[in-house]
C-alpha atoms as a PDB file:
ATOM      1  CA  UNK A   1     -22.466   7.784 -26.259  1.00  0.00           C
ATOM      2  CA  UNK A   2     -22.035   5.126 -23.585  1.00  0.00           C
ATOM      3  CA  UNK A   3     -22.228   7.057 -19.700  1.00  0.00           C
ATOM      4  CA  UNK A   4     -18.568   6.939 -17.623  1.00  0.00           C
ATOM      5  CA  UNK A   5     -20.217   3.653 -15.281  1.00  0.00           C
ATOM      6  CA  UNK A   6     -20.533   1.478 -18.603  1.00  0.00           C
ATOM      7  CA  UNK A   7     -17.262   2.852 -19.788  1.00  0.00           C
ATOM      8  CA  UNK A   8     -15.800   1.964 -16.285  1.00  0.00           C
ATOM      9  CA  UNK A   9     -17.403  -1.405 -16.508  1.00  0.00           C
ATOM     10  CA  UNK A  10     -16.296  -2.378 -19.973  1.00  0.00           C
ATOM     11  CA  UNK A  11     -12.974  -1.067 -19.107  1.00  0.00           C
ATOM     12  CA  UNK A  12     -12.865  -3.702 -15.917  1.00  0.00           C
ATOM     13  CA  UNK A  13     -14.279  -6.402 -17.722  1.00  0.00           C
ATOM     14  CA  UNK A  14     -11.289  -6.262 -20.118  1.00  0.00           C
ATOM     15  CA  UNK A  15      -9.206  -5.923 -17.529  1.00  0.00           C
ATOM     16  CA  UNK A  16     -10.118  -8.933 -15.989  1.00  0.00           C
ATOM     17  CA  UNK A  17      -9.953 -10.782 -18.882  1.00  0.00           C
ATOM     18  CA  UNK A  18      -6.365  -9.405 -19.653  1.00  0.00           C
ATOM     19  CA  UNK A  19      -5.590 -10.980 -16.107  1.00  0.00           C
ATOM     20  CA  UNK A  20      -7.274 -13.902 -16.673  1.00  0.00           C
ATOM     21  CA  UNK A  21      -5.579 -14.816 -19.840  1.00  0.00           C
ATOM     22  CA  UNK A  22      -1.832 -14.037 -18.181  1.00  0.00           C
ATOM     23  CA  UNK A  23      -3.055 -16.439 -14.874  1.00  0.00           C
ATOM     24  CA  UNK A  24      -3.086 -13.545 -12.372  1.00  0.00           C
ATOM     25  CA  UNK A  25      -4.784 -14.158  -9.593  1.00  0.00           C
ATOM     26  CA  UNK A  26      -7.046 -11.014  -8.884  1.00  0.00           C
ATOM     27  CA  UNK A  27      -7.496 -10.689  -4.602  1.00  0.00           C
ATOM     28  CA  UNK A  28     -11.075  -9.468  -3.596  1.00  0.00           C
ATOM     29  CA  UNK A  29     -10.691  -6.497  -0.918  1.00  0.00           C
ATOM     30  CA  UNK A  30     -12.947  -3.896   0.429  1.00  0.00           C
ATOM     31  CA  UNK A  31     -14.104  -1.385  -1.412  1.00  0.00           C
ATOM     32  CA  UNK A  32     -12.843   2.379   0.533  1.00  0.00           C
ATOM     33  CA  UNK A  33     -13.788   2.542   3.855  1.00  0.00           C
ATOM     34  CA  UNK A  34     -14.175   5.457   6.110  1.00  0.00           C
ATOM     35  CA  UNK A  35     -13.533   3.099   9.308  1.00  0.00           C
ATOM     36  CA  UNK A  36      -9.855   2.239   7.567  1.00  0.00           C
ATOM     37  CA  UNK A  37      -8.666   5.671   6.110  1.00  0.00           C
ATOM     38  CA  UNK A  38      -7.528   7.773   9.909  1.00  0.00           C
ATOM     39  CA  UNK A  39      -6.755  10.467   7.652  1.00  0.00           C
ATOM     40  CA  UNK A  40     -10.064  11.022   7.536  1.00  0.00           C
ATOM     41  CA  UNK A  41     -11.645  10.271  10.802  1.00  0.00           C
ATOM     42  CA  UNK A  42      -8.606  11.632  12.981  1.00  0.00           C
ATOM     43  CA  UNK A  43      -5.701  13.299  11.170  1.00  0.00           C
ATOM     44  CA  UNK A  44      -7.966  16.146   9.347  1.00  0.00           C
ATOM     45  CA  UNK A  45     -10.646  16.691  11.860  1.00  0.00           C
ATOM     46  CA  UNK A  46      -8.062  17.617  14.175  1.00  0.00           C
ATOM     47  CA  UNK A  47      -6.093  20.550  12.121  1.00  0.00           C
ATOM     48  CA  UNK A  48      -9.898  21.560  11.209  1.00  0.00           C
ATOM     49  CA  UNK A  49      -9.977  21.944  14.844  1.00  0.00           C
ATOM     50  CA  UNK A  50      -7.178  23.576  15.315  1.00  0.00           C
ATOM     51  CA  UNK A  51      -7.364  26.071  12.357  1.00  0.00           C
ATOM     52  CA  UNK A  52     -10.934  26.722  12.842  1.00  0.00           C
ATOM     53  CA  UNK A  53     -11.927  30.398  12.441  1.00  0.00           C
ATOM     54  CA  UNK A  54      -8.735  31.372  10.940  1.00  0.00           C
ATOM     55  CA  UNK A  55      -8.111  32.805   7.555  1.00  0.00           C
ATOM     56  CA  UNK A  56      -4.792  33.116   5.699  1.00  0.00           C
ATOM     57  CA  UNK A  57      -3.255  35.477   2.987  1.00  0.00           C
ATOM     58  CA  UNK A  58      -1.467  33.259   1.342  1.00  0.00           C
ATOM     59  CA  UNK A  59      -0.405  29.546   0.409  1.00  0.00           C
ATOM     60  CA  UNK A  60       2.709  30.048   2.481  1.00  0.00           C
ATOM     61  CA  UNK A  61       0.556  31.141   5.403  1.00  0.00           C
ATOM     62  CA  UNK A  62      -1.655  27.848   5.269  1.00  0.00           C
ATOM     63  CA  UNK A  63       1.453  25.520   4.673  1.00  0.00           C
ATOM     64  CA  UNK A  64       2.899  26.993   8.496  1.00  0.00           C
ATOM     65  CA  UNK A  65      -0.114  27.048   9.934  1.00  0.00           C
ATOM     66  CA  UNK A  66      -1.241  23.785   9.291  1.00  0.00           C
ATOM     67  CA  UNK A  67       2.693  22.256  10.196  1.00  0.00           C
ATOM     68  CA  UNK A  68       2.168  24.175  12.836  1.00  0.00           C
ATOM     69  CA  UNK A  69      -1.446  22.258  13.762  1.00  0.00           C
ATOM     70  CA  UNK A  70       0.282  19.152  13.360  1.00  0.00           C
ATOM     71  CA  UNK A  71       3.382  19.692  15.377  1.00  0.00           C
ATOM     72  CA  UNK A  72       0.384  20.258  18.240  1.00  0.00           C
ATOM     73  CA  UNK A  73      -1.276  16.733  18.358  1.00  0.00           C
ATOM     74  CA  UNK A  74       0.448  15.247  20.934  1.00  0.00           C
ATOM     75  CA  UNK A  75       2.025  11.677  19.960  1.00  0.00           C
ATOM     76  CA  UNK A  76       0.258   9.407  22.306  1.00  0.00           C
ATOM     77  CA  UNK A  77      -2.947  11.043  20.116  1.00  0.00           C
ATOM     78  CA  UNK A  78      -1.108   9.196  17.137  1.00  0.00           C
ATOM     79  CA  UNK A  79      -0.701   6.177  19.004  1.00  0.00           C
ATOM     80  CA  UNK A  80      -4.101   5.958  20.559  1.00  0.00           C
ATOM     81  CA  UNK A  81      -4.916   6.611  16.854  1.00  0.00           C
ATOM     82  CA  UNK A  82      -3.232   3.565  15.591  1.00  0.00           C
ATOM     83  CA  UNK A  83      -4.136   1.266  18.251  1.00  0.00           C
ATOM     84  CA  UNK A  84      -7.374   2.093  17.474  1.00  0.00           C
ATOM     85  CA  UNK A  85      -7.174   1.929  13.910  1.00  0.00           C
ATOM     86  CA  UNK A  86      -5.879  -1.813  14.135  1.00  0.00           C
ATOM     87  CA  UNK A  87      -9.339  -2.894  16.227  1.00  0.00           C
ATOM     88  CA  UNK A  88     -11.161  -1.219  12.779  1.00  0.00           C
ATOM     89  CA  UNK A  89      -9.118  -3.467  10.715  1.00  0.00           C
ATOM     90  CA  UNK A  90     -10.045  -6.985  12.761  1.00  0.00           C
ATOM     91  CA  UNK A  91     -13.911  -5.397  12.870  1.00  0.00           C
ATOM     92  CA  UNK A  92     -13.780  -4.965   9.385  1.00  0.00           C
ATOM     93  CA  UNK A  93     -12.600  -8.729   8.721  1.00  0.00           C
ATOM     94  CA  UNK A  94     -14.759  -9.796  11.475  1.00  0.00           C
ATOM     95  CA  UNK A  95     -17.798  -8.580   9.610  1.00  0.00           C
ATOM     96  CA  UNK A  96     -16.044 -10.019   6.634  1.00  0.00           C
ATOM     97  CA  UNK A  97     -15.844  -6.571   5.325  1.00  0.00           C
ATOM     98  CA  UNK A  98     -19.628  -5.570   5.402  1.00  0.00           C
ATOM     99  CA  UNK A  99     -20.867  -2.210   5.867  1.00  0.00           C
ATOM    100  CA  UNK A 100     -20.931  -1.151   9.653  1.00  0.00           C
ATOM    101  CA  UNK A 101     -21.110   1.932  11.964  1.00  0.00           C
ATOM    102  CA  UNK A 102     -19.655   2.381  15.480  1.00  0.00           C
ATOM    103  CA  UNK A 103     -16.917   4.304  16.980  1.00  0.00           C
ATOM    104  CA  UNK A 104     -14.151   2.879  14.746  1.00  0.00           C
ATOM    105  CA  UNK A 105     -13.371   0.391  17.573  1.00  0.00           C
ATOM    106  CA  UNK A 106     -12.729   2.440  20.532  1.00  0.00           C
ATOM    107  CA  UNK A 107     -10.439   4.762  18.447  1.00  0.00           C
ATOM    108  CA  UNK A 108      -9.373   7.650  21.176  1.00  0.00           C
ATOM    109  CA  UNK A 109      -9.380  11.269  19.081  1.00  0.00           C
END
């Protein structure tokens, strides 16, 4: 039995072969990054924050509650978010899309 990454792989090479034979032109991008996704860094940090400590009874309970945590971040949050966001995007191109650490470009949280 072949293991799910040589699966994965044979699966991709067919795929690009598939491609290749109908002449589409495959574009190279990043893999996921942390520095790009502010989901991640800003958006769910923040209602962890908020709802920290607190338990609920029931589904309805954490659907409120957490429309509730996001009704509190203020909006210029979201656009000190964004602004910040779009620095990560030039660092990431700048480092033509290497690996790097740093404070996701002066994003404000």
């Amino acid at each position: 039995m072949q293991k799910w990454s040589q699966r994965s792989s044979l699966k991709n090479k067919r795929n690009e072969e598939l491609l290749a034979t109908k002449q589409i032109t495959v574009l190279e991008h990043p893999a996921y990054s942390l520095d790009l996704a502010p989901s991640d860094f800003f958006l769910f940090p923040k209602i962890k924050e908020i709802l920290e400590g607190r338990h609920f009874d029931d589904t309805d309970g954490i659907r409120s509650n957490t429309m509730a945590a996001l009704k509190a971040i203020l909006q210029n949050q979201f656009q000190n978010c964004f602004e910040g966001w779009t620095k990560c995007w030039h660092q990431c191109i700048a480092s033509q899309a290497e690996y790097f650490e740093g404070n996701h470009g002066g994003i404000q949280q």
